[in-house]
ModelCIF file with pLDDT and N, C-alpha, C, O atoms, coordinates in Angstrom:
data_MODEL
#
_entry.id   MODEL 
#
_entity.id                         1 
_entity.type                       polymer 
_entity.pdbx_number_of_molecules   1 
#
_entity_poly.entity_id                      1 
_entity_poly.type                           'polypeptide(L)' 
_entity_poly.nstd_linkage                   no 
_entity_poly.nstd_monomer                   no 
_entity_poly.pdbx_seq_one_letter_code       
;(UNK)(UNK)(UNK)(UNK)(UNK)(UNK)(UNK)(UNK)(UNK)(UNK)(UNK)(UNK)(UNK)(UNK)(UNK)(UNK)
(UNK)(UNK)(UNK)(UNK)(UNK)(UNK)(UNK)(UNK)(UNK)(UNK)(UNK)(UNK)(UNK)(UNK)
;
_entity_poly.pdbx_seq_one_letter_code_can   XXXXXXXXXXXXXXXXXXXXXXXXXXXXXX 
_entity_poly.pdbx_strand_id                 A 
#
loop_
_entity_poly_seq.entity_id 
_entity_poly_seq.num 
_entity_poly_seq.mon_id 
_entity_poly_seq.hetero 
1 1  UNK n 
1 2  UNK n 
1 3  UNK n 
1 4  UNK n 
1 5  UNK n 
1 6  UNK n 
1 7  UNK n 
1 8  UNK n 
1 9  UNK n 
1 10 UNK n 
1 11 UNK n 
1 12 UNK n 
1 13 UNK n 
1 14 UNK n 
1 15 UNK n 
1 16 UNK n 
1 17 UNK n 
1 18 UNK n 
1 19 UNK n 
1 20 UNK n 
1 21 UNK n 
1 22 UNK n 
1 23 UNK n 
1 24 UNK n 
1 25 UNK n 
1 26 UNK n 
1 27 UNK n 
1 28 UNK n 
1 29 UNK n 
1 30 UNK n 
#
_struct_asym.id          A 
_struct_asym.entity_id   1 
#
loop_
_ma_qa_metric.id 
_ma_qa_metric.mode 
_ma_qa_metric.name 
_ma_qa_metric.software_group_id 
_ma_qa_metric.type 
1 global pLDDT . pLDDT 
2 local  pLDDT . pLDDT 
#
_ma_qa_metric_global.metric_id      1 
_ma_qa_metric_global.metric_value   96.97 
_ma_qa_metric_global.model_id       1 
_ma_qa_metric_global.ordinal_id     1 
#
loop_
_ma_qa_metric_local.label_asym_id 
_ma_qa_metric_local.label_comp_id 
_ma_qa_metric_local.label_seq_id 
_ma_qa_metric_local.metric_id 
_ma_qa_metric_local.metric_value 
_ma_qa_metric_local.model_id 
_ma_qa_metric_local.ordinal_id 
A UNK 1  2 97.00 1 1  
A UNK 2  2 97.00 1 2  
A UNK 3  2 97.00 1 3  
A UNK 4  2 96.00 1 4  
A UNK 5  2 95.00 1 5  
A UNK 6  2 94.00 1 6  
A UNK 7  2 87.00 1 7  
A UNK 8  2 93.00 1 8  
A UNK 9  2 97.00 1 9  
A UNK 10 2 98.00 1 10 
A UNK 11 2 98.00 1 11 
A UNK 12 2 98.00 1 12 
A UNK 13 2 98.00 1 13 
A UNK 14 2 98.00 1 14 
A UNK 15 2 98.00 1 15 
A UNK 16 2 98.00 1 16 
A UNK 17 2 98.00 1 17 
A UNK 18 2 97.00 1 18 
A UNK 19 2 97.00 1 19 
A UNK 20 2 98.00 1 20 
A UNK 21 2 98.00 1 21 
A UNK 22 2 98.00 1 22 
A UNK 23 2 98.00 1 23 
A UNK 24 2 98.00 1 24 
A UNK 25 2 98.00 1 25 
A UNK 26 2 98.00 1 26 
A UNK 27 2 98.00 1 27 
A UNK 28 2 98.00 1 28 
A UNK 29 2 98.00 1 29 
A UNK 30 2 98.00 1 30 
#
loop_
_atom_site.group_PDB 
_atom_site.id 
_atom_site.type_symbol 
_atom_site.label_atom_id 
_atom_site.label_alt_id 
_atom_site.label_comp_id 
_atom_site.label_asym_id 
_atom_site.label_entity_id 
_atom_site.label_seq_id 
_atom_site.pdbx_PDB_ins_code 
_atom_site.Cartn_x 
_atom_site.Cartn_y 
_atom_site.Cartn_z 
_atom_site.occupancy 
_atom_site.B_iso_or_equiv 
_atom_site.pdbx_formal_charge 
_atom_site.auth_seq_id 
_atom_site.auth_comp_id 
_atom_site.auth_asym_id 
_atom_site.auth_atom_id 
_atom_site.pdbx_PDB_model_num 
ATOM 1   N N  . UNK A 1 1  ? 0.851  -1.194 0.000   1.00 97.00 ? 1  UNK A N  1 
ATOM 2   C CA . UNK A 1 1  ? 0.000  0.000  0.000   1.00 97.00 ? 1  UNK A CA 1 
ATOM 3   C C  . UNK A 1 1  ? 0.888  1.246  0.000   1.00 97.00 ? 1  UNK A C  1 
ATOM 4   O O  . UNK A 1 1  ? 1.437  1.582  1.049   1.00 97.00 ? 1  UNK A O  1 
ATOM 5   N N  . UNK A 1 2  ? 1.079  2.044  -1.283  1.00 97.00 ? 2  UNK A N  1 
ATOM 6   C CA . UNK A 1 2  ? 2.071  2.750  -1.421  1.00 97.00 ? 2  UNK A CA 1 
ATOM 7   C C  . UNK A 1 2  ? 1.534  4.035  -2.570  1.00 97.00 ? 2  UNK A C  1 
ATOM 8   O O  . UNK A 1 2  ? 1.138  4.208  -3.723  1.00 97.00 ? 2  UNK A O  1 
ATOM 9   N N  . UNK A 1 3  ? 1.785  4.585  -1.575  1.00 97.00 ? 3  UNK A N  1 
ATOM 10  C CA . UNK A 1 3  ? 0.804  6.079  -2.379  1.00 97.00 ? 3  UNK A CA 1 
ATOM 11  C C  . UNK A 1 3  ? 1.445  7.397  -2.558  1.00 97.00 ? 3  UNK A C  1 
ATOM 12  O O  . UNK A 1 3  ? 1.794  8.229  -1.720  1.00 97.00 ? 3  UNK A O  1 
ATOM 13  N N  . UNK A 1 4  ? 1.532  7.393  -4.072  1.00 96.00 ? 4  UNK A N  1 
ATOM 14  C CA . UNK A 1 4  ? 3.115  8.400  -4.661  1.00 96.00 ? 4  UNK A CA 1 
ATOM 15  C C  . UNK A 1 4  ? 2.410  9.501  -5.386  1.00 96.00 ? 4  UNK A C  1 
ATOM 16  O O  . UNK A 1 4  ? 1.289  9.401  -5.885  1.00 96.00 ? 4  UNK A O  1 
ATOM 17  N N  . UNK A 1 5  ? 3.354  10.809 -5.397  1.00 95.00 ? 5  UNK A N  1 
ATOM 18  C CA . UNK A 1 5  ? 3.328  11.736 -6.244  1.00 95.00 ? 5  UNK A CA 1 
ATOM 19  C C  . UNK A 1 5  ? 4.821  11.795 -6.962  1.00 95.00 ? 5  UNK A C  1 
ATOM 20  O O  . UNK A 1 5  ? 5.669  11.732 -6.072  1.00 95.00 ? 5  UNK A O  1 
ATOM 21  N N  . UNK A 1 6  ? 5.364  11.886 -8.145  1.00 94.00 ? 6  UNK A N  1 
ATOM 22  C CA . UNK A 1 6  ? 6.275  11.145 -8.313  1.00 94.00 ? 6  UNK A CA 1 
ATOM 23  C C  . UNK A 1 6  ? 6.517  12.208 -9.630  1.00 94.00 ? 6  UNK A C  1 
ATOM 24  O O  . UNK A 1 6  ? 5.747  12.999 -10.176 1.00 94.00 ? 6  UNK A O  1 
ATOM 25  N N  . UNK A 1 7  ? 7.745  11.904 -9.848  1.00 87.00 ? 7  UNK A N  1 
ATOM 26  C CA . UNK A 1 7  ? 8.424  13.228 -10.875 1.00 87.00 ? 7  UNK A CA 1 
ATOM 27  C C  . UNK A 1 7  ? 7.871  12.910 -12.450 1.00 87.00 ? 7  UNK A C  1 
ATOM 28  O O  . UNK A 1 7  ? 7.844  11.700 -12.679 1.00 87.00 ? 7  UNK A O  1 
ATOM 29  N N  . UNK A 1 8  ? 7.521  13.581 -13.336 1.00 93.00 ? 8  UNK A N  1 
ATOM 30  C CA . UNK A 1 8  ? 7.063  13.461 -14.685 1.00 93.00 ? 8  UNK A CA 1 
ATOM 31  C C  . UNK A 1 8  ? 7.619  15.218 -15.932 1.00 93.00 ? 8  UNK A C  1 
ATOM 32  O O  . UNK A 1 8  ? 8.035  16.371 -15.814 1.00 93.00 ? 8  UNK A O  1 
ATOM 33  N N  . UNK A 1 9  ? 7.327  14.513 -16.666 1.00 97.00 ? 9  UNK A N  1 
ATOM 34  C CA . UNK A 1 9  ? 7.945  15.911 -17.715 1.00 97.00 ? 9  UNK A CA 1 
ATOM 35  C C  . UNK A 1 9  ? 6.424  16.672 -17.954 1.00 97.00 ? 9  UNK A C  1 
ATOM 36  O O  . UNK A 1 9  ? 5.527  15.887 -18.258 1.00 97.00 ? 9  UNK A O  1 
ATOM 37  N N  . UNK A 1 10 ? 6.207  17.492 -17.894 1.00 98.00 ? 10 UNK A N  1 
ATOM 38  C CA . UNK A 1 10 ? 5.151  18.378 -18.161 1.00 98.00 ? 10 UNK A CA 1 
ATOM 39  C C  . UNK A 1 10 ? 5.651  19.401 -19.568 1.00 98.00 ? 10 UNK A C  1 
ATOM 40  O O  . UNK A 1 10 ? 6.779  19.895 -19.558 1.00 98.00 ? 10 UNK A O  1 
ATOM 41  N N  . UNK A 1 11 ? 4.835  19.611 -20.569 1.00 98.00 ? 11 UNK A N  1 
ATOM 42  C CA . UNK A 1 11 ? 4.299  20.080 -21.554 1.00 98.00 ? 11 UNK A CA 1 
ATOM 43  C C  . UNK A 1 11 ? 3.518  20.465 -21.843 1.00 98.00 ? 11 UNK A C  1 
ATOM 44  O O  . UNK A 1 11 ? 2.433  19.888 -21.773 1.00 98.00 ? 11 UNK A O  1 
ATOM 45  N N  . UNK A 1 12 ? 3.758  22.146 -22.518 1.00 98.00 ? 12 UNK A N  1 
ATOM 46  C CA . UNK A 1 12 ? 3.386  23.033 -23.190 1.00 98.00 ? 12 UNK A CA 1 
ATOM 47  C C  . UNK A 1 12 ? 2.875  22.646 -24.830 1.00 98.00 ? 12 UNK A C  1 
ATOM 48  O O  . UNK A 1 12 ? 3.812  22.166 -25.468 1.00 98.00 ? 12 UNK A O  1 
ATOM 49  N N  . UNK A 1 13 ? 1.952  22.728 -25.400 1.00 98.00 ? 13 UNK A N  1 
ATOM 50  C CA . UNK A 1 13 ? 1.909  22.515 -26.888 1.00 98.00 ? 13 UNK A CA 1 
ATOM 51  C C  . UNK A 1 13 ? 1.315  24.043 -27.226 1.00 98.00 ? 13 UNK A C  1 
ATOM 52  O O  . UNK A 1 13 ? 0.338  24.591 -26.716 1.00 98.00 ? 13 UNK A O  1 
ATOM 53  N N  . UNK A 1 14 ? 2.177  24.525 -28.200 1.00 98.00 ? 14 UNK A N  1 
ATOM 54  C CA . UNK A 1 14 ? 1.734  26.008 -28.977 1.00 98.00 ? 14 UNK A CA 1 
ATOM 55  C C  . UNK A 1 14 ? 1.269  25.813 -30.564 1.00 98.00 ? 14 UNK A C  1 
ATOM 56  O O  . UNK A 1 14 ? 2.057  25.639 -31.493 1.00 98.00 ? 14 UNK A O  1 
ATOM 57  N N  . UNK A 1 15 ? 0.097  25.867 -30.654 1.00 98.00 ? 15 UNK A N  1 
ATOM 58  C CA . UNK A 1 15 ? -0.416 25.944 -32.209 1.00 98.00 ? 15 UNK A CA 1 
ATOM 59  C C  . UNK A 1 15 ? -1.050 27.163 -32.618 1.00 98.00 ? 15 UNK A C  1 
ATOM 60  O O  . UNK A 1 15 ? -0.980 27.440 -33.816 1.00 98.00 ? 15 UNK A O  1 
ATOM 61  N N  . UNK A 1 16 ? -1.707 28.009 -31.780 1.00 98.00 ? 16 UNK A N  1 
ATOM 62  C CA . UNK A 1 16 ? -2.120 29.255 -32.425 1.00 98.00 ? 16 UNK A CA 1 
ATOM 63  C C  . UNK A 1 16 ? -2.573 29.666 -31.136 1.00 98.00 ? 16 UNK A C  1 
ATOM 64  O O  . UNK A 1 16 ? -2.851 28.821 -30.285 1.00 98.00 ? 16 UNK A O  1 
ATOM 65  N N  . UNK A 1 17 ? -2.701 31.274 -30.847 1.00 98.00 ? 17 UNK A N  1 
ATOM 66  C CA . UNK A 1 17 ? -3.402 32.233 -29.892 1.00 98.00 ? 17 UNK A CA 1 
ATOM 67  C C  . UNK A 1 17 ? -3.796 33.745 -30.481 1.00 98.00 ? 17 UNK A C  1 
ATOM 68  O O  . UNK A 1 17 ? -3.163 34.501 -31.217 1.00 98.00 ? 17 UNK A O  1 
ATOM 69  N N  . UNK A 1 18 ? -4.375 33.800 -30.202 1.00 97.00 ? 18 UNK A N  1 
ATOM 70  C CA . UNK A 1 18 ? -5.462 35.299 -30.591 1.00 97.00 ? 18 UNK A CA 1 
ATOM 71  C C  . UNK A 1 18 ? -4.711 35.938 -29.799 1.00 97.00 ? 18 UNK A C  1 
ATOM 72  O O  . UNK A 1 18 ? -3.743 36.049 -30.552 1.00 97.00 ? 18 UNK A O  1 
ATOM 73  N N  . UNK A 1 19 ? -4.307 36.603 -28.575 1.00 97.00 ? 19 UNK A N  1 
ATOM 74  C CA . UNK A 1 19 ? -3.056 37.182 -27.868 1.00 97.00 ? 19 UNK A CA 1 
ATOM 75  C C  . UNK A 1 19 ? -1.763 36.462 -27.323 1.00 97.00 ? 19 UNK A C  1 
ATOM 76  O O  . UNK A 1 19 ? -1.656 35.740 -26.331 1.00 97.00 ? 19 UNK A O  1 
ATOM 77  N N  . UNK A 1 20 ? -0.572 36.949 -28.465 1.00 98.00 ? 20 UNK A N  1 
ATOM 78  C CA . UNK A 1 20 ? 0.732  36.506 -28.467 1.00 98.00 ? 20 UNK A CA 1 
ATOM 79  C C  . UNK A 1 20 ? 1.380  36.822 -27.024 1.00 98.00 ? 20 UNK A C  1 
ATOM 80  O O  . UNK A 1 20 ? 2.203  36.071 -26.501 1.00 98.00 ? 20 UNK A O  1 
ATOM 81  N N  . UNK A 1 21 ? 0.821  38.267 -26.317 1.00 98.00 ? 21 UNK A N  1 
ATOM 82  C CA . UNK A 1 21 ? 1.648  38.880 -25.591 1.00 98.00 ? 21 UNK A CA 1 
ATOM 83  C C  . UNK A 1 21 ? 1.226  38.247 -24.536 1.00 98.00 ? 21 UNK A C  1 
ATOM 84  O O  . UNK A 1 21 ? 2.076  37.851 -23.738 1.00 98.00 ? 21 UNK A O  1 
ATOM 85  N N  . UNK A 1 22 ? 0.135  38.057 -24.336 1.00 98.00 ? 22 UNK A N  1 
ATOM 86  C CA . UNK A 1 22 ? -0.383 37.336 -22.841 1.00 98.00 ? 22 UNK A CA 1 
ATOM 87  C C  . UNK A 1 22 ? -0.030 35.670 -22.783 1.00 98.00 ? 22 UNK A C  1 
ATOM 88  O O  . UNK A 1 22 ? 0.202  35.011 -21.770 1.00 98.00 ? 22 UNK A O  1 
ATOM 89  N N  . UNK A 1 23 ? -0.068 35.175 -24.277 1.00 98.00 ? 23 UNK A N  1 
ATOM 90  C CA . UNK A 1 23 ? 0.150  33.911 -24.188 1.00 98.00 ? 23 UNK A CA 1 
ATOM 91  C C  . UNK A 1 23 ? 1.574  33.915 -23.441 1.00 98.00 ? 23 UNK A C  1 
ATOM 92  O O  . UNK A 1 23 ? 1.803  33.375 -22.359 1.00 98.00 ? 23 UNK A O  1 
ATOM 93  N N  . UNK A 1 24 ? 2.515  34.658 -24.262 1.00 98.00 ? 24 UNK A N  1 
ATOM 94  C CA . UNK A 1 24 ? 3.998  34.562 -23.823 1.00 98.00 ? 24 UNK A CA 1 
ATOM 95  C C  . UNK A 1 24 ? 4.011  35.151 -22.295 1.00 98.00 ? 24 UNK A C  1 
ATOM 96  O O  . UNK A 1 24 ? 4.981  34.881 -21.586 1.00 98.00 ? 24 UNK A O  1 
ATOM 97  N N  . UNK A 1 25 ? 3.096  35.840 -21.853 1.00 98.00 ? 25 UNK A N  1 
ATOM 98  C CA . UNK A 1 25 ? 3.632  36.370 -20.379 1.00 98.00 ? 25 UNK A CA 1 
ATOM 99  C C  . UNK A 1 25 ? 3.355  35.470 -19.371 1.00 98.00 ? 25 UNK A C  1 
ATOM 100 O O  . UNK A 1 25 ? 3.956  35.482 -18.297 1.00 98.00 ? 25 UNK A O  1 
ATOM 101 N N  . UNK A 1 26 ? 2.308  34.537 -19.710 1.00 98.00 ? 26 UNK A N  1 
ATOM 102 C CA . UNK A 1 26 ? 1.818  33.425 -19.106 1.00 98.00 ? 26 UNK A CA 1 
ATOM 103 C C  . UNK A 1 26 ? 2.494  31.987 -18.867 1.00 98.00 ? 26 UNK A C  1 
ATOM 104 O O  . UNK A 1 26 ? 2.632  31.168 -17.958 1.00 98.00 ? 26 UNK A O  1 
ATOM 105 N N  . UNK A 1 27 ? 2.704  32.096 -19.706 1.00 98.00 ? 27 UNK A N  1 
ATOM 106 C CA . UNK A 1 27 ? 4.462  31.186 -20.121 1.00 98.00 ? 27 UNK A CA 1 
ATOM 107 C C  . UNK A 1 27 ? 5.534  30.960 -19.285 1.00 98.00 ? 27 UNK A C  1 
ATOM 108 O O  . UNK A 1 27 ? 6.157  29.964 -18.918 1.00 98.00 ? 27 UNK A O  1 
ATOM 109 N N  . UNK A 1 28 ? 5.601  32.523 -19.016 1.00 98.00 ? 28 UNK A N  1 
ATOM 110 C CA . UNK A 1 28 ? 6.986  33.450 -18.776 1.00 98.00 ? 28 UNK A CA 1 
ATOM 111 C C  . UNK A 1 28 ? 6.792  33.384 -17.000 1.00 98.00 ? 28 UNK A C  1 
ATOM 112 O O  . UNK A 1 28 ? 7.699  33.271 -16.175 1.00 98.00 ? 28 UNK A O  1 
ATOM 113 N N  . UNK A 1 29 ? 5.444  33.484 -16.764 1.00 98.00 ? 29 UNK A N  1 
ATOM 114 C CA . UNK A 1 29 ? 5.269  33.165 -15.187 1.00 98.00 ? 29 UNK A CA 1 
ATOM 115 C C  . UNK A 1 29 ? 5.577  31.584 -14.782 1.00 98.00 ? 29 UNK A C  1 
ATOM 116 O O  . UNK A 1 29 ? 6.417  31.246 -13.948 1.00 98.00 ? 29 UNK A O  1 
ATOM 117 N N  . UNK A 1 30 ? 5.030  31.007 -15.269 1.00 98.00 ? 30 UNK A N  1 
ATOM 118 C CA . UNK A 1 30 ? 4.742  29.262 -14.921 1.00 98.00 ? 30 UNK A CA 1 
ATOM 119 C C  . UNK A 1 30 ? 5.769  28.900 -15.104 1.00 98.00 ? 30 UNK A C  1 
ATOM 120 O O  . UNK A 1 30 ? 6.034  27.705 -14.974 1.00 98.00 ? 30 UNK A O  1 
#
């Protein structure tokens, strides 16, 4: 009985946004 939170790669996918500047500032925080 063994109950994990455990390391993984997390990803971004960019295909299009209606605001470039917020997309990128949002980005830029996280």
């Amino acid at each position: 009985l063994v109950y994990t939170e455990e390391a993984g790669v997390n990803s971004i996918v960019i295909a299009a946004t209606d605001n470039f500047d917020a997309m990128c500032q949002n980005i830029a925080f996280s």
